[in-house]
Structures are given as C-alpha cells and as structure tokens.
PDB file of N, CA and C in Angstrom:
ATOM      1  N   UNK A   1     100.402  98.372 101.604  1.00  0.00           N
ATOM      2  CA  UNK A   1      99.581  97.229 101.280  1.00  0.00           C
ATOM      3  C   UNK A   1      98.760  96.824 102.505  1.00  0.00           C
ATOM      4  N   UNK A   2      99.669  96.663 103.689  1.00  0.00           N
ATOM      5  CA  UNK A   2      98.631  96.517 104.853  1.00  0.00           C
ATOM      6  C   UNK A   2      97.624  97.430 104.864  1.00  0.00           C
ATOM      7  N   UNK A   3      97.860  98.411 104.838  1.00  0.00           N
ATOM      8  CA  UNK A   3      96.728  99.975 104.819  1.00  0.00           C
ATOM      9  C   UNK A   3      95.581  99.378 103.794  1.00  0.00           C
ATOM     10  N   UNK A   4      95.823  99.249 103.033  1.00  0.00           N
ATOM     11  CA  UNK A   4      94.708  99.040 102.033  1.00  0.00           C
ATOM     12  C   UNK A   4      94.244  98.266 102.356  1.00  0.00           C
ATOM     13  N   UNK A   5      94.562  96.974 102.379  1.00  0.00           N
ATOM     14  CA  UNK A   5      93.682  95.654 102.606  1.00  0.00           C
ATOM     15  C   UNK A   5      92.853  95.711 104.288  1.00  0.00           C
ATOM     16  N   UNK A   6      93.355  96.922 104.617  1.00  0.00           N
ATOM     17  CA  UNK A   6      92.148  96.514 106.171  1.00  0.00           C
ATOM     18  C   UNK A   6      90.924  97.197 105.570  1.00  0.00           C
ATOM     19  N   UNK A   7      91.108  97.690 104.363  1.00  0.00           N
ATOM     20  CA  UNK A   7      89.311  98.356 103.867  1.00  0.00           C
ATOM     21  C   UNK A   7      88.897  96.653 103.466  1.00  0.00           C
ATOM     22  N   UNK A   8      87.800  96.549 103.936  1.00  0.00           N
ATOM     23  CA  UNK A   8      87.023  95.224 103.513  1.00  0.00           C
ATOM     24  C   UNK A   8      86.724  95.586 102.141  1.00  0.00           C
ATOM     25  N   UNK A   9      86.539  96.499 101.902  1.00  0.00           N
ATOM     26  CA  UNK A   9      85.958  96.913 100.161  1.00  0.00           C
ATOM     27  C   UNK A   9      87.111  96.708  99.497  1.00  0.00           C
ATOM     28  N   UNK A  10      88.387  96.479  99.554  1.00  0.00           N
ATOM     29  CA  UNK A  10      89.489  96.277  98.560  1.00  0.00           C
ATOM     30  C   UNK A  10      89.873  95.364  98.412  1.00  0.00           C
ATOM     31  N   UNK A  11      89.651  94.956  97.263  1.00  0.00           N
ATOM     32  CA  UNK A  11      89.451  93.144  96.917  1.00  0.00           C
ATOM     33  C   UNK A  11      90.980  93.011  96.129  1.00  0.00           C
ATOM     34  N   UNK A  12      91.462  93.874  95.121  1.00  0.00           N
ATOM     35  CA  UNK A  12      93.357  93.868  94.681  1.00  0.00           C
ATOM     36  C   UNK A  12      93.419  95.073  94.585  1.00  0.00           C
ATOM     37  N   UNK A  13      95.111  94.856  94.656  1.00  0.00           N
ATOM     38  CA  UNK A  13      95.711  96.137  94.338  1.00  0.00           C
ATOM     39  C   UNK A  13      96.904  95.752  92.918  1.00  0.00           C
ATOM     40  N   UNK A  14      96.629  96.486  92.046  1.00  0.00           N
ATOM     41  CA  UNK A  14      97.441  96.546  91.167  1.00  0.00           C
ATOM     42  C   UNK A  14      99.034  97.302  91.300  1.00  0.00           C
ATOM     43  N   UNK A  15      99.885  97.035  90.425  1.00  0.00           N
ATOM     44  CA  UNK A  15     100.927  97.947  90.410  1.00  0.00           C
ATOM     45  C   UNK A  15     101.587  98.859  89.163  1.00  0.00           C
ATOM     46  N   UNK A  16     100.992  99.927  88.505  1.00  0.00           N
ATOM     47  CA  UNK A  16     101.030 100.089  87.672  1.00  0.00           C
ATOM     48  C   UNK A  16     102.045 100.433  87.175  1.00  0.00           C
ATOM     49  N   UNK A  17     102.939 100.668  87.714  1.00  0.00           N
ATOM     50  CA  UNK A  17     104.436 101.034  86.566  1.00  0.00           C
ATOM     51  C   UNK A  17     105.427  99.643  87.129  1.00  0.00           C
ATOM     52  N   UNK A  18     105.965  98.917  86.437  1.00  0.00           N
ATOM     53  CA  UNK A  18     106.814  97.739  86.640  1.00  0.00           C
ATOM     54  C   UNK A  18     107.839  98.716  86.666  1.00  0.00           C
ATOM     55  N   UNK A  19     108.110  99.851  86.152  1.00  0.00           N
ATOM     56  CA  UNK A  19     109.665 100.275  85.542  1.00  0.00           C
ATOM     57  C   UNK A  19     109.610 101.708  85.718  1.00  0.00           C
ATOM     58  N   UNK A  20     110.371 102.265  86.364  1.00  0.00           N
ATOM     59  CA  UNK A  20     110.528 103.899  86.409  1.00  0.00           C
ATOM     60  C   UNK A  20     111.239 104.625  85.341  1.00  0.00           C
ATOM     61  N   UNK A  21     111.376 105.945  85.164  1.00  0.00           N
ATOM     62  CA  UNK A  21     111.839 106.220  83.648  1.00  0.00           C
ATOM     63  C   UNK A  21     113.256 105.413  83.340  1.00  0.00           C
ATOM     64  N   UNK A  22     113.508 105.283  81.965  1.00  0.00           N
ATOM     65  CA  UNK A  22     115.057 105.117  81.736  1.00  0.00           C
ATOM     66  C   UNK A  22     115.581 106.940  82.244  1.00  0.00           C
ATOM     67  N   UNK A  23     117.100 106.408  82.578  1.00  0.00           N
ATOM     68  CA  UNK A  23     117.765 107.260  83.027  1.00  0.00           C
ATOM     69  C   UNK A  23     117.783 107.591  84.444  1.00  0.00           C
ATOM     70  N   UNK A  24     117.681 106.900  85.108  1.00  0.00           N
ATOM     71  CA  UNK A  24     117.767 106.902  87.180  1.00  0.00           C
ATOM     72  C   UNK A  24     116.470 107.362  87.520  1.00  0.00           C
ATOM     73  N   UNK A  25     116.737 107.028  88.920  1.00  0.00           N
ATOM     74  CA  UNK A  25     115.341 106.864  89.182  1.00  0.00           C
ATOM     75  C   UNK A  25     114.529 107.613  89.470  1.00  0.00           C
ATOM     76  N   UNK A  26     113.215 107.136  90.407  1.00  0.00           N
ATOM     77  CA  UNK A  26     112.011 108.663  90.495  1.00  0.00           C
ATOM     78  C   UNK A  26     112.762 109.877  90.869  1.00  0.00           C
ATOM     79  N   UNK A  27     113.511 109.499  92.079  1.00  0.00           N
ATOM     80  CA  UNK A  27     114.132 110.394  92.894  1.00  0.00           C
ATOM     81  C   UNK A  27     114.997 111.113  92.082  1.00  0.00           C
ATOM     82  N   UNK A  28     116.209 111.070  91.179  1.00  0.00           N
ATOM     83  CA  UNK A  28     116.429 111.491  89.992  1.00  0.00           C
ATOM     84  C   UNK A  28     116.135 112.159  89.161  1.00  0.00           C
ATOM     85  N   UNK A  29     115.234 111.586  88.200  1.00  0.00           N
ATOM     86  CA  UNK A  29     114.193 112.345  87.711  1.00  0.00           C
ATOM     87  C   UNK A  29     113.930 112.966  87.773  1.00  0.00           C
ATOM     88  N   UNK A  30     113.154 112.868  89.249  1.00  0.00           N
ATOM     89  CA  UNK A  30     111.751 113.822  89.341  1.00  0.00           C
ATOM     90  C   UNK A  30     110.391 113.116  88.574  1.00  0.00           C
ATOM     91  N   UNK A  31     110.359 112.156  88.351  1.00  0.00           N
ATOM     92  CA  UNK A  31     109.323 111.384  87.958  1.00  0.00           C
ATOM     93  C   UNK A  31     108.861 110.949  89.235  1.00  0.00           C
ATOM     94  N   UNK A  32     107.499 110.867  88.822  1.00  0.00           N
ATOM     95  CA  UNK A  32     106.799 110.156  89.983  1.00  0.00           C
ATOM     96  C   UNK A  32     106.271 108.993  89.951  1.00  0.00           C
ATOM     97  N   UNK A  33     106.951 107.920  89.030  1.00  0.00           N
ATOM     98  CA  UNK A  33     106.216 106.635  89.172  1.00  0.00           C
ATOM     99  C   UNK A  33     106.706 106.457  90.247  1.00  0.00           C
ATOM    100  N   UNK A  34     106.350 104.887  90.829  1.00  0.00           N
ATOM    101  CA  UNK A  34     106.882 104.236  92.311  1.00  0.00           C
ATOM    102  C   UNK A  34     107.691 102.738  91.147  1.00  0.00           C
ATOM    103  N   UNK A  35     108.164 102.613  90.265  1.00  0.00           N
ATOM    104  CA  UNK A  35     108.302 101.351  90.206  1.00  0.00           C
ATOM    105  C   UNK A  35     109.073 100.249  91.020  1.00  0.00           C
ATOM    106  N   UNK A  36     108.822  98.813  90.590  1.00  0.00           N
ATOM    107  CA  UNK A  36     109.413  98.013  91.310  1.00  0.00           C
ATOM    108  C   UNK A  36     111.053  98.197  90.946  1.00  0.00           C
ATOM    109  N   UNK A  37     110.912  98.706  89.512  1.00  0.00           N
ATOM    110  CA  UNK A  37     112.512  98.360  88.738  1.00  0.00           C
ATOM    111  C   UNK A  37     112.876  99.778  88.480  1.00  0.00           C
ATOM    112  N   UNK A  38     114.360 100.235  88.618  1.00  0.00           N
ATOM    113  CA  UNK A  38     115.292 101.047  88.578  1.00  0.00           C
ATOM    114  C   UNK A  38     115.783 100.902  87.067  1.00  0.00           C
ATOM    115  N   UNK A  39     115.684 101.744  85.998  1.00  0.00           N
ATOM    116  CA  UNK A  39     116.557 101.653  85.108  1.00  0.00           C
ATOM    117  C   UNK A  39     117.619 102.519  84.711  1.00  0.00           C
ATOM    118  N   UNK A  40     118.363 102.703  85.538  1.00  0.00           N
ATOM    119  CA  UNK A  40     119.403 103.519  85.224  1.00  0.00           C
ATOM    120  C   UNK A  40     120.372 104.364  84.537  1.00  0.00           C
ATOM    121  N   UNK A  41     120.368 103.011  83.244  1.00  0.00           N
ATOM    122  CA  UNK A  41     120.963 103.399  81.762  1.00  0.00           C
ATOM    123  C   UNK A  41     120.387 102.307  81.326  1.00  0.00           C
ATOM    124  N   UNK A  42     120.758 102.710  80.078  1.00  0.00           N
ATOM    125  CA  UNK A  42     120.301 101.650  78.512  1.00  0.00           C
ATOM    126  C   UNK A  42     120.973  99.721  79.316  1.00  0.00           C
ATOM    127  N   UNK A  43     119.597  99.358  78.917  1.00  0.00           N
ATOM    128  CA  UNK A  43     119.944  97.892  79.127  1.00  0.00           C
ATOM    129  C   UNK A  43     120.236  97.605  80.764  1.00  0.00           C
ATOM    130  N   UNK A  44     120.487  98.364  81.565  1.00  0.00           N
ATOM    131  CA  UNK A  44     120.362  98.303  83.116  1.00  0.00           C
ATOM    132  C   UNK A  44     119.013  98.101  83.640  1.00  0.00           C
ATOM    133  N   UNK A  45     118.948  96.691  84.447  1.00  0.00           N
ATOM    134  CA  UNK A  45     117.652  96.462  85.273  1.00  0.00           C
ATOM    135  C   UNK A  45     117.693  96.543  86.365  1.00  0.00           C
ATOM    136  N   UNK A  46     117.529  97.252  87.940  1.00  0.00           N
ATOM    137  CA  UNK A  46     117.516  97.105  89.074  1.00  0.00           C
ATOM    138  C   UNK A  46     116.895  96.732  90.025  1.00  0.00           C
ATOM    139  N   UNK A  47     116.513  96.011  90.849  1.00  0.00           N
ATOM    140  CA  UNK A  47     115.185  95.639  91.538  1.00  0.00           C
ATOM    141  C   UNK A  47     115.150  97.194  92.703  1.00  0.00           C
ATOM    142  N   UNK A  48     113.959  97.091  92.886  1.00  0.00           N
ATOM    143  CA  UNK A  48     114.266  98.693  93.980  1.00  0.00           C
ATOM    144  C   UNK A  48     113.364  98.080  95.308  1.00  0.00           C
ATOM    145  N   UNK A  49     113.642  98.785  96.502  1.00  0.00           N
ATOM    146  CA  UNK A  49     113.238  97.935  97.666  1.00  0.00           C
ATOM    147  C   UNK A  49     112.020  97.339  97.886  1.00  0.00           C
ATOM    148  N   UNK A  50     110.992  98.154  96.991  1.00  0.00           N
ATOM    149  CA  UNK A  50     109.729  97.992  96.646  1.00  0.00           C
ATOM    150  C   UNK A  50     109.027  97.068  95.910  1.00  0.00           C
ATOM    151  N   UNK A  51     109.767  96.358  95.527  1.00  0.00           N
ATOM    152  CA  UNK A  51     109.393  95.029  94.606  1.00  0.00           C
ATOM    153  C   UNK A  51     110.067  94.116  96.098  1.00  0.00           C
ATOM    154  N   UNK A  52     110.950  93.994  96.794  1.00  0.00           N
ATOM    155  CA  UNK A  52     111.348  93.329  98.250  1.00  0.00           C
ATOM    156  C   UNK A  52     109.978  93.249  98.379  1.00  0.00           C
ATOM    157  N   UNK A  53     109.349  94.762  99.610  1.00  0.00           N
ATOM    158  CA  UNK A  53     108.693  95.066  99.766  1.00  0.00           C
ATOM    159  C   UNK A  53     106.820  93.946  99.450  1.00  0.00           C
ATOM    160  N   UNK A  54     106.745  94.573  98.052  1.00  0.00           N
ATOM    161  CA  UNK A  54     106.081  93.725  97.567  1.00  0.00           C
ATOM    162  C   UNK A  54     105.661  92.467  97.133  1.00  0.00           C
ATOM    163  N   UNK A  55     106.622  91.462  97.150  1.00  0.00           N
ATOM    164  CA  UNK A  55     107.008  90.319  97.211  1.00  0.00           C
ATOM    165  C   UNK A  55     106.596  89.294  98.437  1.00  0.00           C
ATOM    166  N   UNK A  56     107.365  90.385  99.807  1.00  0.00           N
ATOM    167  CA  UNK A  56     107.162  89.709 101.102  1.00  0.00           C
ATOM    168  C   UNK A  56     105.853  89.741 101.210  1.00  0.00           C
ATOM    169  N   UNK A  57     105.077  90.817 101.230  1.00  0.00           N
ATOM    170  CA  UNK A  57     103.551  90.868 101.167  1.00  0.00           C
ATOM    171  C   UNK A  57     102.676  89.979 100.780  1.00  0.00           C
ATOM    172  N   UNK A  58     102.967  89.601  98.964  1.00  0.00           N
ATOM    173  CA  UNK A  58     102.430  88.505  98.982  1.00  0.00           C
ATOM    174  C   UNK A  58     102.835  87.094  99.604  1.00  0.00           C
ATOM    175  N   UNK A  59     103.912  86.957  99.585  1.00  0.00           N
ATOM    176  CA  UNK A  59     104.313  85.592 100.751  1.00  0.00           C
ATOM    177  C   UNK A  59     103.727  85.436 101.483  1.00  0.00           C
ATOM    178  N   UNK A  60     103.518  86.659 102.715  1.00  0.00           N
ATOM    179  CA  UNK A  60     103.038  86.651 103.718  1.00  0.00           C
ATOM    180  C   UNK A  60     101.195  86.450 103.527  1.00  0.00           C
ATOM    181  N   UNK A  61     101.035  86.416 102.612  1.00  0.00           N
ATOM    182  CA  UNK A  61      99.479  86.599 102.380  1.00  0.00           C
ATOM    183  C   UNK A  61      98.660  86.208 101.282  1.00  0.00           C
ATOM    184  N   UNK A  62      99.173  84.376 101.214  1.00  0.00           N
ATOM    185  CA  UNK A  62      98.751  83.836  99.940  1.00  0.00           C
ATOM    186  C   UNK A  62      97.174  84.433  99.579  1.00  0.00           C
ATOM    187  N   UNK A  63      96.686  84.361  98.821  1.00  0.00           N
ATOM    188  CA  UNK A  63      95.351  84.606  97.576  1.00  0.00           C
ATOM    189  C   UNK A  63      94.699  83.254  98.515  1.00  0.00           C
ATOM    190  N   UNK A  64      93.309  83.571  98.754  1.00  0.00           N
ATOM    191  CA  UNK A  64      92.170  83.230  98.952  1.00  0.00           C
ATOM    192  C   UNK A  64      91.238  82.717  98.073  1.00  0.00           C
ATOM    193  N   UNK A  65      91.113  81.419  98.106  1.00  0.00           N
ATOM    194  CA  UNK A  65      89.846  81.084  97.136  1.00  0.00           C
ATOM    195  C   UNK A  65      90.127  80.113  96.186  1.00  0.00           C
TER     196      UNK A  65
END
C-alpha cells in the first residue's frame, strides 16, 4: 500500500477478493487470491494478517477531503 500510494496518479486501491477459496488457504490451495479472510472449512471465518495489515494502513492514513 505504501508502494502504491507514492505514485501521485493512484487515487484508491481496491481489494478484490474479501475471501480466499473455501477449503484452506491460498497457500493450500494453490489459489492465488490474496484475501483478507481464511476459510478453512464450511462455516469457518479467519482474519489473515493482511486484513491486520490493511486496517493499520488505513488508520494510519485517514481519507482526504
């Protein structure tokens, strides 16, 4: 996120997968989403360090305007 935002041309960044496959994670898999959430098994939600990650970021860097 730091990386990106030093381009003056990048006004947001989206996050497109909230959720990595059911059944464990990218690493697991072999899927390549990045999600924030781990679903492990049926009905299991996990936060993964990356939603931390992402979180502190915005803290650290309320919205402008």
């Amino acid at each position: 996120m730091e990386t990106l935002f030093r381009d003056p041309d990048v006004k947001h960044v989206f996050w497109t997968f909230a959720f990595d496959e059911a059944g464990g994670s990218a690493a697991e898999t072999g899927a390549t989403s990045g999600g924030l959430y781990a679903v492990p098994g049926k009905g299991q939600i996990q936060a993964r360090p990356s939603l931390a990650a992402y979180a502190a970021y915005i803290r650290a860097h309320p919205a402008k305007g």
